[in-house]
C-alpha atoms as a PDB file:
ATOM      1  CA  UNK A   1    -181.547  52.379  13.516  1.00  0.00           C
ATOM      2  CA  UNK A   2    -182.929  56.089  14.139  1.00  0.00           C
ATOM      3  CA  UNK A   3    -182.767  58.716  11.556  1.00  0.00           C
ATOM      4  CA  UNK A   4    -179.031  60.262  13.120  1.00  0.00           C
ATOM      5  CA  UNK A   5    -177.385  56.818  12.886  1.00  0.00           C
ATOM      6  CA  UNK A   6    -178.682  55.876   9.725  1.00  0.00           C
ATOM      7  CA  UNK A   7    -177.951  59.422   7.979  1.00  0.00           C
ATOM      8  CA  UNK A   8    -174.134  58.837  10.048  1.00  0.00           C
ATOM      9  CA  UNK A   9    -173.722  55.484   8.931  1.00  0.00           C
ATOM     10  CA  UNK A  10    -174.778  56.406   4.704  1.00  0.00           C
ATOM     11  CA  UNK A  11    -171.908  58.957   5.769  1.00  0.00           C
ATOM     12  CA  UNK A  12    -169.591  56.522   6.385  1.00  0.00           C
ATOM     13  CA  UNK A  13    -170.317  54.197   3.636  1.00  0.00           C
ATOM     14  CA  UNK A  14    -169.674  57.138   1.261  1.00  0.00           C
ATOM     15  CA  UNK A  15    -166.798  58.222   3.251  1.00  0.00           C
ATOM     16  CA  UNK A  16    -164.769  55.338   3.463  1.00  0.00           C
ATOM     17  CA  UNK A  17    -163.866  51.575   2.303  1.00  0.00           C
ATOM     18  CA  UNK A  18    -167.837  50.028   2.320  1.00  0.00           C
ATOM     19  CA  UNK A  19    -169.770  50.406  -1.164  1.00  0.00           C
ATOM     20  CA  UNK A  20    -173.141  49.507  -1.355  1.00  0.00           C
ATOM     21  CA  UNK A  21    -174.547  47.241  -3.767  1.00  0.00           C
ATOM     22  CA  UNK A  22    -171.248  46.154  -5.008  1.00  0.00           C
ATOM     23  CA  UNK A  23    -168.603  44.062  -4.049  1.00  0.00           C
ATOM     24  CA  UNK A  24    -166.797  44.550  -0.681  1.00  0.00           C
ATOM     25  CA  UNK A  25    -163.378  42.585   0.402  1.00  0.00           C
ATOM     26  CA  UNK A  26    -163.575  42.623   4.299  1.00  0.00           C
ATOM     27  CA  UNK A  27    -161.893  41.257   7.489  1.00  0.00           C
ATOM     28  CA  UNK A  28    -163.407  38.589   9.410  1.00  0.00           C
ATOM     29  CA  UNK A  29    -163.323  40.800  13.025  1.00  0.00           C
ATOM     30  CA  UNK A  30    -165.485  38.387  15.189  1.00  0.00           C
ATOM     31  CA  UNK A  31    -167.893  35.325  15.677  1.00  0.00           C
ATOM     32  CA  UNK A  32    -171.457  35.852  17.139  1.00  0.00           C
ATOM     33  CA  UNK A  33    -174.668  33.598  17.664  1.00  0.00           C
ATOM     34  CA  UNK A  34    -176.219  35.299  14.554  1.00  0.00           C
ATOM     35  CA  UNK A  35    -173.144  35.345  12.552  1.00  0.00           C
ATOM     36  CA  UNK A  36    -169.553  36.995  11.661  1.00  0.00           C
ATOM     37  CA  UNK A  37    -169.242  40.721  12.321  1.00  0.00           C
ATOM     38  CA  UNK A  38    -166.625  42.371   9.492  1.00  0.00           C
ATOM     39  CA  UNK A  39    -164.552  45.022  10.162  1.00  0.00           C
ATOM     40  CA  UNK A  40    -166.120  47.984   8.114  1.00  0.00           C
ATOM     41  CA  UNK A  41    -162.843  50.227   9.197  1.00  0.00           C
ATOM     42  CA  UNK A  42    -163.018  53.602  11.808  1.00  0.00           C
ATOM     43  CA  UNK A  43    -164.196  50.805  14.378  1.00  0.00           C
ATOM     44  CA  UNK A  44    -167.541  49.936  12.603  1.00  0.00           C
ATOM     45  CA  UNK A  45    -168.742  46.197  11.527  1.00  0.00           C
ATOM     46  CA  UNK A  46    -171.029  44.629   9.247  1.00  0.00           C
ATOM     47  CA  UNK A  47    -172.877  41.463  10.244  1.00  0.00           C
ATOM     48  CA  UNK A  48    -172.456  38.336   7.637  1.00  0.00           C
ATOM     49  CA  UNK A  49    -175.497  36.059   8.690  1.00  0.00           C
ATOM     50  CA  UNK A  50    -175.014  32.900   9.672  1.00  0.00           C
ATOM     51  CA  UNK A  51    -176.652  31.221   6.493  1.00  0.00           C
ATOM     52  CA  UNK A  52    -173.473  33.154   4.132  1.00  0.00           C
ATOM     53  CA  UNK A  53    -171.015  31.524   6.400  1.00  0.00           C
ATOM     54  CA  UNK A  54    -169.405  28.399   5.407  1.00  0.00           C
ATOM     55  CA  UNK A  55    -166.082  26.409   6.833  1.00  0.00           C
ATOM     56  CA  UNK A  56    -163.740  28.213   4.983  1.00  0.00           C
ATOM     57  CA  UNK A  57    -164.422  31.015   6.776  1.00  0.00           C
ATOM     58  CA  UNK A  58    -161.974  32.410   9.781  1.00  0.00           C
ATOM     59  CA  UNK A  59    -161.280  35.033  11.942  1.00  0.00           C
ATOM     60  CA  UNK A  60    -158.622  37.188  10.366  1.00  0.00           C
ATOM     61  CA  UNK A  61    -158.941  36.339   6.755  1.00  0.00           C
ATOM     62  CA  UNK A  62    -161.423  38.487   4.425  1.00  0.00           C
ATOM     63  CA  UNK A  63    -164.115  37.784   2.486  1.00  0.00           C
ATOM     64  CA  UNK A  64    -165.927  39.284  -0.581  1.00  0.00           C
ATOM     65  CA  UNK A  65    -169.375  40.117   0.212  1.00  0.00           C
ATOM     66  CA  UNK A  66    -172.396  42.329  -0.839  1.00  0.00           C
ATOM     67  CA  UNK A  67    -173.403  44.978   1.932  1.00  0.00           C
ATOM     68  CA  UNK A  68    -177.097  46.324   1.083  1.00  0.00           C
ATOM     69  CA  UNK A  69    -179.724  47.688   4.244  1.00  0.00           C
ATOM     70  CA  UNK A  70    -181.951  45.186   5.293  1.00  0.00           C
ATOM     71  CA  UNK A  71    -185.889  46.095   5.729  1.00  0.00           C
ATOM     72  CA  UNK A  72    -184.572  47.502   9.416  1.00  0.00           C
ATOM     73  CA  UNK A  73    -182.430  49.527   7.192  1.00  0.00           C
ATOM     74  CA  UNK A  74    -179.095  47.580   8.825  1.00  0.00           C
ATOM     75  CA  UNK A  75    -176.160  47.184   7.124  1.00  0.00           C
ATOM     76  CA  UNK A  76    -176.440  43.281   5.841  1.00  0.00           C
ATOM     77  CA  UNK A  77    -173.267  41.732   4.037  1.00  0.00           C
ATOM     78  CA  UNK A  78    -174.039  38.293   1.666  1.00  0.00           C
ATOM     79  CA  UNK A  79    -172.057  35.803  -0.462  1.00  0.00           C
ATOM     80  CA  UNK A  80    -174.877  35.622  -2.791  1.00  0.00           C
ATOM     81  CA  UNK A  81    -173.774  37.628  -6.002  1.00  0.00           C
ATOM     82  CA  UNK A  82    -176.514  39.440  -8.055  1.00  0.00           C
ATOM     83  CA  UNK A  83    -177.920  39.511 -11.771  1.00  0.00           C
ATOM     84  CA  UNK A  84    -176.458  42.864 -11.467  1.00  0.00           C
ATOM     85  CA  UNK A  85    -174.988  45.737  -9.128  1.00  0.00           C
ATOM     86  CA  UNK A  86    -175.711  49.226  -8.637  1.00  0.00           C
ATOM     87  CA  UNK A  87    -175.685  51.765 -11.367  1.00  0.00           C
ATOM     88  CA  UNK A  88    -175.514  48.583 -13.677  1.00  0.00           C
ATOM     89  CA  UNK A  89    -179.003  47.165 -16.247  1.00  0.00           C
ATOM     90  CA  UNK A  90    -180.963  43.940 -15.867  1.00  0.00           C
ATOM     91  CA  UNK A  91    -183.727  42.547 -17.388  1.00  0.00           C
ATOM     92  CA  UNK A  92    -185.622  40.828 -13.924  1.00  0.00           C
ATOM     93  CA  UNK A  93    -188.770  38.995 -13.441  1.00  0.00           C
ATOM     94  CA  UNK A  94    -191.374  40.505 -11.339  1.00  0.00           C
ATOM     95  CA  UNK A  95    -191.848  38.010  -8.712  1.00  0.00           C
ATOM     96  CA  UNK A  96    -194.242  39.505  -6.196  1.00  0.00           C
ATOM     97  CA  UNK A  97    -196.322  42.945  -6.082  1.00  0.00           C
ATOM     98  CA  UNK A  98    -197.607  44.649  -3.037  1.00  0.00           C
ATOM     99  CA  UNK A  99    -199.130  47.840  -2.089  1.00  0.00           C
ATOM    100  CA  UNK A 100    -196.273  50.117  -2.632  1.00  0.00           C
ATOM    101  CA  UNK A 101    -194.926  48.321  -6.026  1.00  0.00           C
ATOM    102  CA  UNK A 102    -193.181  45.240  -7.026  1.00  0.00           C
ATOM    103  CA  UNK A 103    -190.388  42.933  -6.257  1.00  0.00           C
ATOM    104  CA  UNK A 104    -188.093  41.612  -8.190  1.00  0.00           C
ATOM    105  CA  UNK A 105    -185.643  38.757  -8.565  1.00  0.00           C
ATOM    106  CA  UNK A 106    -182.135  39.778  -8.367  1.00  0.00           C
ATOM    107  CA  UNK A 107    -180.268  36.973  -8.069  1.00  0.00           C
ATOM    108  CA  UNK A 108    -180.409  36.961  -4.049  1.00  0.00           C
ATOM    109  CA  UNK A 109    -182.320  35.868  -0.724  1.00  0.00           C
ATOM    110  CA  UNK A 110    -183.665  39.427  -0.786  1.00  0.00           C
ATOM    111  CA  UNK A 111    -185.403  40.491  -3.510  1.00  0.00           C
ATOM    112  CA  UNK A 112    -185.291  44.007  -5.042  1.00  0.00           C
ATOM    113  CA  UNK A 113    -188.025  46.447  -4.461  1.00  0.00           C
ATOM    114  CA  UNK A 114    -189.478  48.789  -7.775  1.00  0.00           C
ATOM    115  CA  UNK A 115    -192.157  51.308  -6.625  1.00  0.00           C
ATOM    116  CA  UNK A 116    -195.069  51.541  -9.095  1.00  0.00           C
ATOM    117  CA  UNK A 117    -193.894  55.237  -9.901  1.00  0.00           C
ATOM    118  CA  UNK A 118    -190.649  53.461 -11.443  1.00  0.00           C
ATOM    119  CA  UNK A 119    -192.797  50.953 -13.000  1.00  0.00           C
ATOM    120  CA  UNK A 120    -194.326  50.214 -16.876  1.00  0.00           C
ATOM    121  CA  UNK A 121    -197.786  50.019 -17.678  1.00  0.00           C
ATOM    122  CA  UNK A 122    -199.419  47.313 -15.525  1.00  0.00           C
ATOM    123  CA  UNK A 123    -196.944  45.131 -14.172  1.00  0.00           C
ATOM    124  CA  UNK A 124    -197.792  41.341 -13.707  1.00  0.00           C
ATOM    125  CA  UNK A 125    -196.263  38.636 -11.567  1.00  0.00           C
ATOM    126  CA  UNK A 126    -194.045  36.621 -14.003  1.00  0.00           C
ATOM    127  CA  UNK A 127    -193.610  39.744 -16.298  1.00  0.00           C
ATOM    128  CA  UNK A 128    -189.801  40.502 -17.380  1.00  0.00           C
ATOM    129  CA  UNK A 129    -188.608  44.426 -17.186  1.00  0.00           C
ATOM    130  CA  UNK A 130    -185.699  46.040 -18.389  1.00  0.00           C
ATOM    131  CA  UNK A 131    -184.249  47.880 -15.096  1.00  0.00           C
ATOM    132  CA  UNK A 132    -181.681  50.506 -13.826  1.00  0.00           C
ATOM    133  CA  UNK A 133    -180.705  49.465 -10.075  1.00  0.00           C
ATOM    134  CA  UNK A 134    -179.769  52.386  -8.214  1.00  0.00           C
ATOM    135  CA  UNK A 135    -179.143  53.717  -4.634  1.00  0.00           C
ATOM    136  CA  UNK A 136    -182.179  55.879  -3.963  1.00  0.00           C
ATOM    137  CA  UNK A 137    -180.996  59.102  -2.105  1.00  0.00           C
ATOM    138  CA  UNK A 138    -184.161  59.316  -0.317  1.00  0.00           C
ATOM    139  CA  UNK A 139    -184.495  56.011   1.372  1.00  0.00           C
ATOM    140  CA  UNK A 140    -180.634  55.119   1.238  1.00  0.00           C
ATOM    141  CA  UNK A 141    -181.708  51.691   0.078  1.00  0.00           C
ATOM    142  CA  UNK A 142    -180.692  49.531  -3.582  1.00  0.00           C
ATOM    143  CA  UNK A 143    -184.057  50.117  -5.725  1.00  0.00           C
ATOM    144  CA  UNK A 144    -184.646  49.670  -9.630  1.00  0.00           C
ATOM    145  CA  UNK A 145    -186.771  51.935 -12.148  1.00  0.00           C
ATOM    146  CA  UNK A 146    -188.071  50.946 -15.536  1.00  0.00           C
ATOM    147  CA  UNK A 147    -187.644  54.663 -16.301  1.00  0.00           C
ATOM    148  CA  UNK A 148    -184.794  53.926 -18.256  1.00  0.00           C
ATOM    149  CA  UNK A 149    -184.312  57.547 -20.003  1.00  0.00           C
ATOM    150  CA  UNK A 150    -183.994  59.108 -16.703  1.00  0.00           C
ATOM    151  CA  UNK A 151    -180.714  58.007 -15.964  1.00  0.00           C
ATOM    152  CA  UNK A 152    -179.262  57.929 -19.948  1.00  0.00           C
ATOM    153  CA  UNK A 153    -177.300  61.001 -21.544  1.00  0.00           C
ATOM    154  CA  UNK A 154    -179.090  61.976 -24.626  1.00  0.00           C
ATOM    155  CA  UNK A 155    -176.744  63.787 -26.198  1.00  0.00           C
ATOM    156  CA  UNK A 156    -173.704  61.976 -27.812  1.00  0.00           C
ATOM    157  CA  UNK A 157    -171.192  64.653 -28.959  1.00  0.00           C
ATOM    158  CA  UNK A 158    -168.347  62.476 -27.916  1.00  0.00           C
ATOM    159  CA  UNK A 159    -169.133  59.157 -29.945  1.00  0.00           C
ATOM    160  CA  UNK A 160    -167.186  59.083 -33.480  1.00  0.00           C
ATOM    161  CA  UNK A 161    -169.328  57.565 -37.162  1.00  0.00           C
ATOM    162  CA  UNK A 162    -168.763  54.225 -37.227  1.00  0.00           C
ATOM    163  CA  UNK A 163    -167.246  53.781 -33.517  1.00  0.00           C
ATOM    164  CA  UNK A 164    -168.503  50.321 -32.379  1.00  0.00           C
ATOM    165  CA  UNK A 165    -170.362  50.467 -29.078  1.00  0.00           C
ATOM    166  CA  UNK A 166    -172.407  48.449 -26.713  1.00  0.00           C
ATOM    167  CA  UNK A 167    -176.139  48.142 -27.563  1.00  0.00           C
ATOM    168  CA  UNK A 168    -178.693  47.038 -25.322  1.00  0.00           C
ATOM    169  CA  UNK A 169    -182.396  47.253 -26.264  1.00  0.00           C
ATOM    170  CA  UNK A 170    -184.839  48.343 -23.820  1.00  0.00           C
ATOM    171  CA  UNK A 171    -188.053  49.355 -25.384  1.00  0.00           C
ATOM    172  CA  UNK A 172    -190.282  48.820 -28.767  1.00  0.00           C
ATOM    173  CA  UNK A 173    -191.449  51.664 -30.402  1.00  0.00           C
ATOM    174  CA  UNK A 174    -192.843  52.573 -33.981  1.00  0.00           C
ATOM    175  CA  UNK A 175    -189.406  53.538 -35.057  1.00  0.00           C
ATOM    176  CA  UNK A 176    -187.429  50.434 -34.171  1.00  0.00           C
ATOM    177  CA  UNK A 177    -185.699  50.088 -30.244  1.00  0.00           C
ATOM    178  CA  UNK A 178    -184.366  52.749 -27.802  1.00  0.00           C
ATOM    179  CA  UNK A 179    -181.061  51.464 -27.033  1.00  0.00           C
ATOM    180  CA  UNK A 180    -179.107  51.782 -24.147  1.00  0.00           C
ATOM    181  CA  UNK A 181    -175.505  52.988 -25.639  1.00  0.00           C
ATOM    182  CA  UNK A 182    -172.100  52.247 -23.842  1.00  0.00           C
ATOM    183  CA  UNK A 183    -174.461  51.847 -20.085  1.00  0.00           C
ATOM    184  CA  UNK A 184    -174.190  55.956 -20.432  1.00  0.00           C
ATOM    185  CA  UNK A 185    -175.863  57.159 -23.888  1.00  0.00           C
ATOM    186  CA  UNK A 186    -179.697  56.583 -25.490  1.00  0.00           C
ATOM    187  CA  UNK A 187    -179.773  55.858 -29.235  1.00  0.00           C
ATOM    188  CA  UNK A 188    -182.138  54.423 -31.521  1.00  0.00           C
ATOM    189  CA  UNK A 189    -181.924  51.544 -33.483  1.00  0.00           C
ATOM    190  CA  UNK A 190    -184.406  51.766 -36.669  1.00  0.00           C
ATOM    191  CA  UNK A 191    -186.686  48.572 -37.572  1.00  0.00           C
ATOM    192  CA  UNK A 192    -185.761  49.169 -41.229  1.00  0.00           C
ATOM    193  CA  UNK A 193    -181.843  48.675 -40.414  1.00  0.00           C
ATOM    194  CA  UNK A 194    -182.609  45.270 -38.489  1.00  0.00           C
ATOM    195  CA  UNK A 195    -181.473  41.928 -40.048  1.00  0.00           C
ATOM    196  CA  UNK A 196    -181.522  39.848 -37.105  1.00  0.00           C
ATOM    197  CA  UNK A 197    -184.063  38.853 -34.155  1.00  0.00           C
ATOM    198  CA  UNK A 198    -183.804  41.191 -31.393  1.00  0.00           C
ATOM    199  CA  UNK A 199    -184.470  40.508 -27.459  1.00  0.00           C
ATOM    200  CA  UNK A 200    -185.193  43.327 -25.085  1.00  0.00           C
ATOM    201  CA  UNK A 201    -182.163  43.257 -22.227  1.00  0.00           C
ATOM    202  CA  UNK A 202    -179.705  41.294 -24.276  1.00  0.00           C
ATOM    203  CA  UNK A 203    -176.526  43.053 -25.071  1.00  0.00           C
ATOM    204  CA  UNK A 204    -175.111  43.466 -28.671  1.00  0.00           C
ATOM    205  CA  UNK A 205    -172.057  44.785 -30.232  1.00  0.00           C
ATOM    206  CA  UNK A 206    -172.943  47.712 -32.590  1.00  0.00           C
ATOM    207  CA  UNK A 207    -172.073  50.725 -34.430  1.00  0.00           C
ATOM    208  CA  UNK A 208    -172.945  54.510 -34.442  1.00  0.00           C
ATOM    209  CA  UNK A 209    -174.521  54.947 -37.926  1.00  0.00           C
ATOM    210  CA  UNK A 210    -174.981  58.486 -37.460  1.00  0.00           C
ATOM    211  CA  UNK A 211    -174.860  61.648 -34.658  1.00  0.00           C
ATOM    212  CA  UNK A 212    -177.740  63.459 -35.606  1.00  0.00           C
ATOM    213  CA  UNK A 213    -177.564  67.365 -35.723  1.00  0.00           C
ATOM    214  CA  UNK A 214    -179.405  67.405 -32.609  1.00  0.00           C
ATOM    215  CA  UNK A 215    -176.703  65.041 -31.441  1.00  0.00           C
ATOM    216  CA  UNK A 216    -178.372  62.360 -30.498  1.00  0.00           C
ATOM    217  CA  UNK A 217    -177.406  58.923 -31.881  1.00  0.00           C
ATOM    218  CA  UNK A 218    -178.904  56.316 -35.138  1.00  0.00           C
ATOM    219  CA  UNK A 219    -177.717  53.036 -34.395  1.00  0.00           C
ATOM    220  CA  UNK A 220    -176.594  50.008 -36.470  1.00  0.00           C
ATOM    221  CA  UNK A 221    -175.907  46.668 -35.677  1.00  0.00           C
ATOM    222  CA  UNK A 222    -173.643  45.881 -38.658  1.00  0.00           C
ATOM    223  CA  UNK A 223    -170.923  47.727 -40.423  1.00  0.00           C
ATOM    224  CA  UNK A 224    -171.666  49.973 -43.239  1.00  0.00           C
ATOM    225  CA  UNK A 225    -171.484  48.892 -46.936  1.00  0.00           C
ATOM    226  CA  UNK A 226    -169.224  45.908 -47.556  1.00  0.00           C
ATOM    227  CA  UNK A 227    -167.744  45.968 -43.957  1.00  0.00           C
ATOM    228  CA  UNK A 228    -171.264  44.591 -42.585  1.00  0.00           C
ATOM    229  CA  UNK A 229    -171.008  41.064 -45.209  1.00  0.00           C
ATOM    230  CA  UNK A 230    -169.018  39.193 -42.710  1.00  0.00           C
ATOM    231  CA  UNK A 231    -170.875  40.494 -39.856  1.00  0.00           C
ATOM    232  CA  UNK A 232    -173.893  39.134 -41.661  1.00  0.00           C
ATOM    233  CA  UNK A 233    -172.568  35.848 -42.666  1.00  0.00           C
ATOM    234  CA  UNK A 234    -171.784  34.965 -39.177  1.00  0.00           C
ATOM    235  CA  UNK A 235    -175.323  35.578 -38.031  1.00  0.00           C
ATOM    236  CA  UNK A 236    -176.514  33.341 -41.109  1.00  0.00           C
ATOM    237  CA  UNK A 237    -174.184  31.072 -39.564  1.00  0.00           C
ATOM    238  CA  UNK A 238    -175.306  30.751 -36.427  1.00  0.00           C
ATOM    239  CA  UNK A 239    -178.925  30.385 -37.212  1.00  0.00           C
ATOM    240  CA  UNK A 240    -178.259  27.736 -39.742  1.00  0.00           C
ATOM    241  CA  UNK A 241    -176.565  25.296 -36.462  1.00  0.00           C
ATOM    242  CA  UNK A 242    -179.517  26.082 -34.946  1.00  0.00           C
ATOM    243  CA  UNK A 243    -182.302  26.429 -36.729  1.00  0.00           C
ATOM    244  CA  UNK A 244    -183.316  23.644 -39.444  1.00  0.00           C
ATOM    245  CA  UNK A 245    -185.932  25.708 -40.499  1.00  0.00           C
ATOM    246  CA  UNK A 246    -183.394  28.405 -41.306  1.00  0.00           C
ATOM    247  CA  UNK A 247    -181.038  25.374 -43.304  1.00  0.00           C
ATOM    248  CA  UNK A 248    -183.602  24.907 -45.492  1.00  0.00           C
ATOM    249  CA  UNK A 249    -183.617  28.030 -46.912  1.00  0.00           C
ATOM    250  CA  UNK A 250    -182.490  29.077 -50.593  1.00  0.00           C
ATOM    251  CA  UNK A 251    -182.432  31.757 -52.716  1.00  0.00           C
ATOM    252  CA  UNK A 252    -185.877  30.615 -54.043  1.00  0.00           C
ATOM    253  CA  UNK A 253    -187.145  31.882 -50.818  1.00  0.00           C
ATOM    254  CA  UNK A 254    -189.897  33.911 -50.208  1.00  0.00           C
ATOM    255  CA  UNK A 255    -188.743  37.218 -49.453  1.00  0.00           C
ATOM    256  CA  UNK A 256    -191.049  37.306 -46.296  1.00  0.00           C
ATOM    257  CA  UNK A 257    -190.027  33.809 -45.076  1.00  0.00           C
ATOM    258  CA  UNK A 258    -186.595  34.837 -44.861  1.00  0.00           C
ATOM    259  CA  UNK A 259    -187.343  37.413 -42.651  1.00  0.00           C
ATOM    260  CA  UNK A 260    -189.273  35.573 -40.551  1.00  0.00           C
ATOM    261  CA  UNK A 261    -186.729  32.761 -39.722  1.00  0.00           C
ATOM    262  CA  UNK A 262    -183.560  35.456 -40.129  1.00  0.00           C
ATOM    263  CA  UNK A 263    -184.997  38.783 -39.410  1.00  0.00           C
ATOM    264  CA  UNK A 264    -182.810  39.603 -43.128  1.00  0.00           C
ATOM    265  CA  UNK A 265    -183.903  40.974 -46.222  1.00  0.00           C
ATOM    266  CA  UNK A 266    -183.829  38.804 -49.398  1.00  0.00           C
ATOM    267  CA  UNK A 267    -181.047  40.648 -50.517  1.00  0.00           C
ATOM    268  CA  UNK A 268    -178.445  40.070 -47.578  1.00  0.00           C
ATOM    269  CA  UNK A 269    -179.489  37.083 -46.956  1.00  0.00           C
ATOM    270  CA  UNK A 270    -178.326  36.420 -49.839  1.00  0.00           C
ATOM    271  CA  UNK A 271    -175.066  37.376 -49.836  1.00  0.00           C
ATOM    272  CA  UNK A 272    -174.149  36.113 -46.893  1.00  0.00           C
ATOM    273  CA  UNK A 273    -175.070  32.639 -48.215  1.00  0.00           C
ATOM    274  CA  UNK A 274    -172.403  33.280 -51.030  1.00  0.00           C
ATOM    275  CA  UNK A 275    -170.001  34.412 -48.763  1.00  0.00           C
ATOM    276  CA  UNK A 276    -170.650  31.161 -46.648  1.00  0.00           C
ATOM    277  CA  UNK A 277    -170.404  29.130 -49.351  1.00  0.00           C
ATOM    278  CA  UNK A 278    -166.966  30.231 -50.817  1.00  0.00           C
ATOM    279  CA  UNK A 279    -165.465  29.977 -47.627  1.00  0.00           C
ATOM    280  CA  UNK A 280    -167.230  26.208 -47.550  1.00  0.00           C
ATOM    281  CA  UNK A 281    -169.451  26.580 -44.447  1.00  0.00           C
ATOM    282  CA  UNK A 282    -172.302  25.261 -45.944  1.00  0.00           C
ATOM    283  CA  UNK A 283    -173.440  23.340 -48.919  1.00  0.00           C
ATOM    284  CA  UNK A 284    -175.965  24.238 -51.659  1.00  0.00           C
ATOM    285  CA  UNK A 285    -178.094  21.418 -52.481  1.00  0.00           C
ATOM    286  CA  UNK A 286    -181.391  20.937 -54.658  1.00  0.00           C
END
């Protein structure tokens, strides 16, 4: 594809039914040697490789597919279904590095390219980073950065105190975790405010403790005062069905043992325990 028909056929993905990197519900127009050609609309076609097709398949009916640019930047549609779509986060394993950056797996044949400007420290094979997936405007093809901030809003004028929100932790820092916020806002999530293990790329229901003056957002992963007991209990809960290290816990505990195994102070731990107890989750035994 030369430079006119490629910058004409971004224009018509933009312009009409096709969206990249997400999923696509298209007519089955024609068979060919190398596969079934979809009907795109305006008279253009995707190819669906042969290896996608399967005998369910016929002309006439639609399918949902994928439609990304192949290395020959052609339009390419797939059954496969990623980790995650465009403008959407992903913790992926690096699964190959070349000259120009890494690769990494995305849930598909093809694998998704991250150029080494995009990329954290020094990236290893087998390494798992915390990515944004994007359509880069330059190259017109699906690419991910581990320059999360880049694409957050920092300021978060429009969140409420105590509005519960979608937390997802991408990086460690002296404070506690940079969070992403509702897959649009950054906040930060303080070590001293933590009473549970926390993974990098894992999603969590949360709370806004706080919009700073500044604007920007303190985050909390349990409700305030008494509301965050229950929240608390659960999490006790949880790690007591799975954890017999955790069920043999008591309030004779070392404080520092309990945060080991919980990631709670002595105190809450505590009281969650009691609030497990009266509501006869557990036993207490000597």
């Amino acid at each position: 594809m030369n430079l006119i028909d490629k910058i004409s056929f971004i224009n018509f993905i933009f312009a009409h039914m096709l969206s990249l990197g997400r999923i696509n519900i298209l007519k089955i127009n024609r068979k060919a040697p190398q596969g079934l050609y979809l009907d795109a609309g305006n008279s253009e076609e995707v190819l669906l490789p042969n290896k996608y097709i399967n005998d369910t398949m016929h002309l006439g009916e639609k399918v949902s597919v994928m439609v990304y640019l192949d290395g020959e930047e052609r339009p390419i549609a797939t059954t496969e279904v990623p980790k995650a779509f465009i403008n959407e986060y992903a913790l992926l394993e690096i699964v190959d590095l070349s000259s120009h950056g890494g690769f990494l797996d995305w849930g598909l044949t093809k694998q998704l390219f991250i150029p080494y400007s995009e990329m954290p420290g020094s990236p290893k094979i087998g390494d798992n980073i915390f990515v944004y997936i994007y359509l880069d405007p330059l190259s017109s093809r699906i690419i991910a950065s581990a320059k999360i901030d880049r694409f957050l809003e920092e300021l978060g004028e429009n969140f409420l105190s105590e509005q519960e929100v979608s937390i997802i932790p991408f990086m460690k820092t002296p404070l506690g975790f940079k969070c992403v916020v509702d897959f649009s806002h950054s906040g930060i999530l303080y070590q001293n405010e933590i009473f549970q293990k926390i993974q990098i790329g894992q999603t969590y229901k949360g709370y806004i403790k706080k919009i700073r003056e500044d604007k920007k957002l303190d985050l909390i992963l349990q409700k305030t005062g008494a509301k965050k007991l229950p929240d608390i209990s659960e999490v006790l809960f949880s790690l007591i069905q799975n954890d017999m290290k955790v069920a043999e816990l008591n309030d004779k505990s070392s404080p520092e043992l309990i945060y080991d195994l919980t990631g709670m102070s002595k105190r809450n731990f505590k009281q969650a325990l009691g609030i497990l107890y009266k509501q006869g989750k557990v036993t207490i035994k000597k």
